[in-house]
N, C-alpha and C. Protein backbone atom coordinates (compact mmCIF):
# COMPACT_ATOMS: atom_id res chain seq x y z
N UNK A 1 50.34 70.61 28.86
CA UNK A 1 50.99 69.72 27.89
C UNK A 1 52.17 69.02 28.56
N UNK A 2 52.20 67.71 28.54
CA UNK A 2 53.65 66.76 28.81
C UNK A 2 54.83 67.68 28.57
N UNK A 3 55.91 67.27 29.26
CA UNK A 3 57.27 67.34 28.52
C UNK A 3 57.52 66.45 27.73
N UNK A 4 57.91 66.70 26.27
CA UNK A 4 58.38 65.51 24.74
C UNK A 4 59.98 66.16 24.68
N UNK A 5 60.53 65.24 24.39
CA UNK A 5 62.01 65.49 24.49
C UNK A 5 62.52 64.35 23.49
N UNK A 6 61.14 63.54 22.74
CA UNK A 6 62.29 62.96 21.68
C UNK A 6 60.93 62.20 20.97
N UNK A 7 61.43 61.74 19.77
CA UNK A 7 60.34 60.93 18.95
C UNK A 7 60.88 59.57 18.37
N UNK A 8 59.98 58.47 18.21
CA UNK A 8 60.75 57.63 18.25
C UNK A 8 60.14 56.85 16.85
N UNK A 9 60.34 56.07 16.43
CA UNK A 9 60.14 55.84 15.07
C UNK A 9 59.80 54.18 15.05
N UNK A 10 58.87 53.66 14.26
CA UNK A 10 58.80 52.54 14.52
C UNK A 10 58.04 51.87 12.70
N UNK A 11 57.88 50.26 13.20
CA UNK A 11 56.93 50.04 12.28
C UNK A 11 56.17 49.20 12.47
N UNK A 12 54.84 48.95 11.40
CA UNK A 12 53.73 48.16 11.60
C UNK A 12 54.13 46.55 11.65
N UNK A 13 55.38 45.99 11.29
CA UNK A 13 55.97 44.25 11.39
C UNK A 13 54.92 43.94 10.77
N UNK A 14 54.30 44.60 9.47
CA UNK A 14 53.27 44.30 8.79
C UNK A 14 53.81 43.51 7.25
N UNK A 15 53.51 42.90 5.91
CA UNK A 15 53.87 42.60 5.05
C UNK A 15 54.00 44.42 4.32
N UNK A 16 54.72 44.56 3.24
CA UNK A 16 54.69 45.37 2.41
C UNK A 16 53.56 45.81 1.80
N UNK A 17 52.37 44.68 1.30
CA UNK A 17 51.27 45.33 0.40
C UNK A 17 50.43 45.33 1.70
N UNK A 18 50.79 45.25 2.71
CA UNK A 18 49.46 45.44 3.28
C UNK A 18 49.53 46.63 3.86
N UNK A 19 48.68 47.68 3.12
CA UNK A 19 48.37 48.90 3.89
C UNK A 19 47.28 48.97 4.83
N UNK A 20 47.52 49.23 5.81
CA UNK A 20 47.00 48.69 7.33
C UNK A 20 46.72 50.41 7.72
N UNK A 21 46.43 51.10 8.73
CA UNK A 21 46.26 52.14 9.22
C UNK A 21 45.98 52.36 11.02
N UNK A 22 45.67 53.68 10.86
CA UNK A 22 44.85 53.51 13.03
C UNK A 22 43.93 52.60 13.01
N UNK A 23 42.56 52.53 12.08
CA UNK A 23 41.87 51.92 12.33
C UNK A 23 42.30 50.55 13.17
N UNK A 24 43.29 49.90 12.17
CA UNK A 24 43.53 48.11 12.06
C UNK A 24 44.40 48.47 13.47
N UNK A 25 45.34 49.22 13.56
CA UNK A 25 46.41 48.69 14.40
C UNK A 25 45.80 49.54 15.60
N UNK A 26 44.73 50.14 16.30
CA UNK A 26 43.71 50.32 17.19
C UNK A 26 42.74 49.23 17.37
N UNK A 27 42.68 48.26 16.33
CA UNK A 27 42.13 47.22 16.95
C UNK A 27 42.84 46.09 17.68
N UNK A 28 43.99 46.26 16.99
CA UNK A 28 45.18 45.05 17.28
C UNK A 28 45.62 45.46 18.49
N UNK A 29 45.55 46.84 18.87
CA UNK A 29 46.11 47.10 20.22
C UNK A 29 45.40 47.05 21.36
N UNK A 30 43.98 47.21 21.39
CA UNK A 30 42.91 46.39 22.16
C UNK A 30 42.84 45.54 22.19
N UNK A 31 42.96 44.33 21.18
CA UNK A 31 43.48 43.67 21.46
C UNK A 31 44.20 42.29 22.84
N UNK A 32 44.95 43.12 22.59
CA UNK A 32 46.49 43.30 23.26
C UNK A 32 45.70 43.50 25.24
N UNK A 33 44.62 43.88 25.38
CA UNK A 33 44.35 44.60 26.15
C UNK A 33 44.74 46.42 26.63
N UNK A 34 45.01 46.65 25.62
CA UNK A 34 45.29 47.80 25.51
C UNK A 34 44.05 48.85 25.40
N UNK A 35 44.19 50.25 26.29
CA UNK A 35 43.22 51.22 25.65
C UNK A 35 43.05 51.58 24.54
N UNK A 36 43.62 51.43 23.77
CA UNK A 36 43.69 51.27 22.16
C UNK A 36 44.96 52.10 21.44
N UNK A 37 45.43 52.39 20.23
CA UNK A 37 46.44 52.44 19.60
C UNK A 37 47.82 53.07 20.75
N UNK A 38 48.71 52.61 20.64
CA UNK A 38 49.89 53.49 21.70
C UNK A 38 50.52 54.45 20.57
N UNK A 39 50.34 54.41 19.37
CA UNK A 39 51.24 55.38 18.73
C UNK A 39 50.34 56.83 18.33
N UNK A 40 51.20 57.75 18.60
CA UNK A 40 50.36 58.96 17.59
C UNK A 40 50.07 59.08 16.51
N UNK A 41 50.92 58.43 15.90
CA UNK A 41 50.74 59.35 14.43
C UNK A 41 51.62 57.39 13.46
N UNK A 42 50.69 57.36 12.16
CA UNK A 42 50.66 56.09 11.65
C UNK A 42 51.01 57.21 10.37
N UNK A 43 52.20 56.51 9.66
CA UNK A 43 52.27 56.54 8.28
C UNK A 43 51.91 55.72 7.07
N UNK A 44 50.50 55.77 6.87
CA UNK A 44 50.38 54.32 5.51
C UNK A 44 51.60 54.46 4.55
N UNK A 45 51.06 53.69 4.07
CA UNK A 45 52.28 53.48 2.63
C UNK A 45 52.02 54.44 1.10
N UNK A 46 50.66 54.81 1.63
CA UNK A 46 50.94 56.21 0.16
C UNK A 46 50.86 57.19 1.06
N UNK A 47 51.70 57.31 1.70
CA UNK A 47 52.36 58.46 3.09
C UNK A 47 51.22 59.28 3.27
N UNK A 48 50.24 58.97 3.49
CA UNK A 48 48.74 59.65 4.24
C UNK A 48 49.08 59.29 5.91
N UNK A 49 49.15 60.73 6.56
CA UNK A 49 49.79 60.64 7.89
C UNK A 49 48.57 60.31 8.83
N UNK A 50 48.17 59.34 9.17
CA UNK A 50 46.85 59.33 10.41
C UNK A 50 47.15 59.87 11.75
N UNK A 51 46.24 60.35 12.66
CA UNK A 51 46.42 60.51 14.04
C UNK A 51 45.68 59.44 14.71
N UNK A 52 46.94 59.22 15.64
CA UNK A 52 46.24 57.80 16.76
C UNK A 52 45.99 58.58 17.92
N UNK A 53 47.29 57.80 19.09
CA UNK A 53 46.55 58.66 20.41
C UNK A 53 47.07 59.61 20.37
N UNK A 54 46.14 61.08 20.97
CA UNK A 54 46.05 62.51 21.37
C UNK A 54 48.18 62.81 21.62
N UNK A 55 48.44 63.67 21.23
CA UNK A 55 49.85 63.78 21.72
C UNK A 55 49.74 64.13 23.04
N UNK A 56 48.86 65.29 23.55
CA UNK A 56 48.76 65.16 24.51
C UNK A 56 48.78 64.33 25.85
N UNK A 57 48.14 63.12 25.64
CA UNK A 57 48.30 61.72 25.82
C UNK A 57 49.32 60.76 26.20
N UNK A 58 50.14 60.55 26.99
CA UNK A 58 51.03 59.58 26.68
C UNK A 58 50.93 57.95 26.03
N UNK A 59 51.76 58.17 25.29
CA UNK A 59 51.85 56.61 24.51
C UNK A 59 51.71 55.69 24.95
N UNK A 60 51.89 54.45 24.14
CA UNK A 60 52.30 53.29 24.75
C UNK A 60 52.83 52.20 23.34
N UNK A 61 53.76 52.70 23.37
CA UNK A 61 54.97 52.28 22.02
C UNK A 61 56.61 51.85 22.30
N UNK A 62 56.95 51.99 23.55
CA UNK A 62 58.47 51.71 23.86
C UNK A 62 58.14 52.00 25.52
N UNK A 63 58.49 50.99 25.83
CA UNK A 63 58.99 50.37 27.22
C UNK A 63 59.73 51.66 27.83
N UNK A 64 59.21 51.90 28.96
CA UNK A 64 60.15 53.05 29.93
C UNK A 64 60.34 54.45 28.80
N UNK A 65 59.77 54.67 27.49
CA UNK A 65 60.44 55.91 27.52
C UNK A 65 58.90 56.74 26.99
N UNK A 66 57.94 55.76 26.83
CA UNK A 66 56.34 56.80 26.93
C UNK A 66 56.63 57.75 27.19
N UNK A 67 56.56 58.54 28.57
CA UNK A 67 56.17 59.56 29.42
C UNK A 67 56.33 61.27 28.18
N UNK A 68 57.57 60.71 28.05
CA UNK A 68 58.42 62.16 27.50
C UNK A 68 58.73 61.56 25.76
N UNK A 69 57.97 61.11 24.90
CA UNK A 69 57.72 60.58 23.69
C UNK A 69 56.91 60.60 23.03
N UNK A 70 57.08 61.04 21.69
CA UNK A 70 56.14 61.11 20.85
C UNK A 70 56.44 59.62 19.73
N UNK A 71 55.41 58.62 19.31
CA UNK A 71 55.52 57.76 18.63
C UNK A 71 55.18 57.77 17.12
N UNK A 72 55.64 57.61 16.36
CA UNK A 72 55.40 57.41 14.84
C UNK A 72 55.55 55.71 14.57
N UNK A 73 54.58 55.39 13.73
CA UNK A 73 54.57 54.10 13.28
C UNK A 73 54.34 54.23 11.71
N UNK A 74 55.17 53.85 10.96
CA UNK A 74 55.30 53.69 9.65
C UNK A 74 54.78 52.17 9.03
N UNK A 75 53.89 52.21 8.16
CA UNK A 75 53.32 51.07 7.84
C UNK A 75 54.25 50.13 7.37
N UNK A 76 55.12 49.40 7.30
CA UNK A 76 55.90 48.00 6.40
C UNK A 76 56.75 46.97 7.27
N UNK A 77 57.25 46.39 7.19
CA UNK A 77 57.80 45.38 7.19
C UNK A 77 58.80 45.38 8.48
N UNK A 78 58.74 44.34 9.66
CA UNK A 78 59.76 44.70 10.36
C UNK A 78 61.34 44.06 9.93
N UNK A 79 62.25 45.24 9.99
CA UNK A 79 63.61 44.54 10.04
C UNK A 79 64.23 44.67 8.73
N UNK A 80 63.02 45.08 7.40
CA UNK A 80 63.62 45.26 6.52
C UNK A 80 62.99 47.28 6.23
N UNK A 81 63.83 47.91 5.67
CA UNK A 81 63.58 49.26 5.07
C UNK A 81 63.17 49.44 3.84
N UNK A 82 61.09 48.89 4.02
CA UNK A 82 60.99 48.52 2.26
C UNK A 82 59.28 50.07 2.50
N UNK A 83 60.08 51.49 3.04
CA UNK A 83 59.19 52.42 3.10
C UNK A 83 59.29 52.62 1.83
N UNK A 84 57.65 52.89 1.24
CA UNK A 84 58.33 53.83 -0.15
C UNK A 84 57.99 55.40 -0.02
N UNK A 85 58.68 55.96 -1.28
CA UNK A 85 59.03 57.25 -1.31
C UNK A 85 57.72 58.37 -0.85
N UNK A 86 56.86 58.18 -0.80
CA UNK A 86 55.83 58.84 -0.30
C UNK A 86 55.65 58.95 1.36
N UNK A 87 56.03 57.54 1.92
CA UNK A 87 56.82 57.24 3.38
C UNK A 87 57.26 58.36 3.72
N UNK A 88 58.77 58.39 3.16
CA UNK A 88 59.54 58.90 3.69
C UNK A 88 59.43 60.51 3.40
N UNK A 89 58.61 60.94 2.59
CA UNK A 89 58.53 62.31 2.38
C UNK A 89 57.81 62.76 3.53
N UNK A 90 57.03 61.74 3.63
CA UNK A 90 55.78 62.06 4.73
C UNK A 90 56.36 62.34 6.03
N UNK A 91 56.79 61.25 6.36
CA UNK A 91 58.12 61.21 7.98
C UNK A 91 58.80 62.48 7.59
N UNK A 92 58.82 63.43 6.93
CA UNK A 92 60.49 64.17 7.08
C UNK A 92 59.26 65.65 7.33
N UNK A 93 58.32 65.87 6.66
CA UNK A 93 57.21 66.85 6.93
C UNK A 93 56.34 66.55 8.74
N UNK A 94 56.12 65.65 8.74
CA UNK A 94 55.61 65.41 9.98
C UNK A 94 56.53 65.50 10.91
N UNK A 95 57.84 64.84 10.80
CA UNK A 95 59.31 65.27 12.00
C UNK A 95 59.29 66.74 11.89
N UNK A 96 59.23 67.66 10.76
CA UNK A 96 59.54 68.72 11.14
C UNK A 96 58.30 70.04 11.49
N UNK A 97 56.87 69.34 11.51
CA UNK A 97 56.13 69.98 12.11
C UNK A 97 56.12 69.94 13.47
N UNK A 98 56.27 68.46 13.90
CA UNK A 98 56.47 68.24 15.36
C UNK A 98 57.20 68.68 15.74
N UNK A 99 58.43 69.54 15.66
CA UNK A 99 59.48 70.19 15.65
C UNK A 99 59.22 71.74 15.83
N UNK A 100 58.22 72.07 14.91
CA UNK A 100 57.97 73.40 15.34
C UNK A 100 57.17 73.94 16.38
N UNK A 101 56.19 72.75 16.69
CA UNK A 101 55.59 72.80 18.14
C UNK A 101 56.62 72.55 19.30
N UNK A 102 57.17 71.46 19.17
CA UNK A 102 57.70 71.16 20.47
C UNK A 102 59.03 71.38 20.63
N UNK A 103 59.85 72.15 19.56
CA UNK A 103 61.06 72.17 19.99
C UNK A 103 62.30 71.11 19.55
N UNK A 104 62.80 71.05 19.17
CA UNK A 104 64.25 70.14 18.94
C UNK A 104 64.39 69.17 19.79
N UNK A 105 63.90 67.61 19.07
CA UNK A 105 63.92 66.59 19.87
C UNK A 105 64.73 65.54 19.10
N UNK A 106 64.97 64.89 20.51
CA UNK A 106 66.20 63.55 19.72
C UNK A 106 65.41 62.71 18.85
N UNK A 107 65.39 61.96 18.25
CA UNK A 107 65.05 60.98 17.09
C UNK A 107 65.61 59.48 17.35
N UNK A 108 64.94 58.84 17.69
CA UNK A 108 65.27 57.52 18.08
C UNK A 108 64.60 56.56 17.29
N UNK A 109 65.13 54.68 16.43
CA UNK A 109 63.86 54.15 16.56
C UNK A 109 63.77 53.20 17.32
N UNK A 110 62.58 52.30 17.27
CA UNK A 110 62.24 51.63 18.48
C UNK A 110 63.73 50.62 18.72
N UNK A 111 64.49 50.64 17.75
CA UNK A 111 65.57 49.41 18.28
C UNK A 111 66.33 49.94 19.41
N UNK A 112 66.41 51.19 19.32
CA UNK A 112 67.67 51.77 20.19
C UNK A 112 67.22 51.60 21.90
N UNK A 113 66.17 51.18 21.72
CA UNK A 113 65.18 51.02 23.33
C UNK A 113 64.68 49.50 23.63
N UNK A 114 64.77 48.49 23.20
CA UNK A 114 64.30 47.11 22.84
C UNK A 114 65.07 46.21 21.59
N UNK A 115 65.41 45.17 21.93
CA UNK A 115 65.60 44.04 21.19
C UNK A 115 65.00 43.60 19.86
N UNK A 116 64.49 44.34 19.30
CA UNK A 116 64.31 44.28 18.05
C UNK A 116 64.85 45.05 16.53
N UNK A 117 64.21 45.13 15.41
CA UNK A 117 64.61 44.91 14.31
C UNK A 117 64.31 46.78 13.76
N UNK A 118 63.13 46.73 14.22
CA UNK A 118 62.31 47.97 14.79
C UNK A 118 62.60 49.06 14.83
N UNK A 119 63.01 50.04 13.75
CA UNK A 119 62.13 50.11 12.27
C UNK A 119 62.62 49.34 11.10
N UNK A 120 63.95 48.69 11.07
CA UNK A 120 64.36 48.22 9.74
C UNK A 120 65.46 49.23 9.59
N UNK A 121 65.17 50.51 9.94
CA UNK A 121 66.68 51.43 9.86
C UNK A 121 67.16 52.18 10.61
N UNK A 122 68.14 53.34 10.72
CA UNK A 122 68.94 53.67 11.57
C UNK A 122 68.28 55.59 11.45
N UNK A 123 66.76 55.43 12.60
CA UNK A 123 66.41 56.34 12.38
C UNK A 123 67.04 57.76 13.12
N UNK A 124 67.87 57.42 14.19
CA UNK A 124 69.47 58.57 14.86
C UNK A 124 69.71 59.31 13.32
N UNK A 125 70.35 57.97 12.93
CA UNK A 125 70.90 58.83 11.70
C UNK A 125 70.64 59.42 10.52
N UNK A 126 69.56 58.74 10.45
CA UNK A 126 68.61 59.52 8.96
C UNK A 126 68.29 60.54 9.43
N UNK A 127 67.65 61.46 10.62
CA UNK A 127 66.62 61.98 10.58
C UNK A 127 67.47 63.18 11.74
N UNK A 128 68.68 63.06 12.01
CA UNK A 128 69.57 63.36 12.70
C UNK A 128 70.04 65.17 12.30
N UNK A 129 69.91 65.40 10.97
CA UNK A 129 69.72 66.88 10.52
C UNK A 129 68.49 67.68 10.15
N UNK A 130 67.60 66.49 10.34
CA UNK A 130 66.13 67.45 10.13
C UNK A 130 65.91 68.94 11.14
């Protein structure tokens, strides 16, 4: 198994009603030319948690920090924080399973690594006492 030393949080820059999943955003990432989805784990919007790529696996969701990362992608909107409550119940059960496998990891989201909006909030600090 990799060394994971942190998880990073992101979102689909999708509209709000559109609940999208691995399927869609495994196609979009081929796409891309990609081997297909870079994130592990997709949160739709009635917080049904999907698995993308293998954790085992390294990602391909944030520039330079793959190697040692686990990715979450939350289905909504980039730049704005329009998760709903099933979202976020979901993210706080899945952070803290991943937690019991791998140990106490930092919590980042994609803004803190790239120029974007990416997730819409300040996932350090939300997710910072889980």
């Amino acid at each position: 198994m990799r060394k994971i030393n942190k998880i990073i949080i992101h979102c689909s820059a999708t509209p709000p009603d559109m609940n999208i999943g691995v399927k869609e955003i495994d196609r979009w990432h081929k796409e891309r030319g990609w081997k297909g989805i870079g994130y592990h784990y997709v949160i739709r919007r009635d917080g049904t948690i999907e698995y993308g790529r293998p954790v085992g696996d390294i990602g391909a969701h944030t520039r330079g920090q793959n190697r040692n990362s686990i990715g979450i992608c939350w289905v909504g909107a980039n730049g704005a924080d329009n998760r709903t409550y099933d979202q976020k119940q979901a993210m706080i059960i899945l952070i803290k399973s991943i937690v019991v496998v791998c140990g106490n990891l930092d919590i980042f989201g994609h803004k803190d690594f790239a120029n974007t909006q990416c997730p819409g909030f300040d996932a350090r600090k939300e997710y910072r006492n889980l």
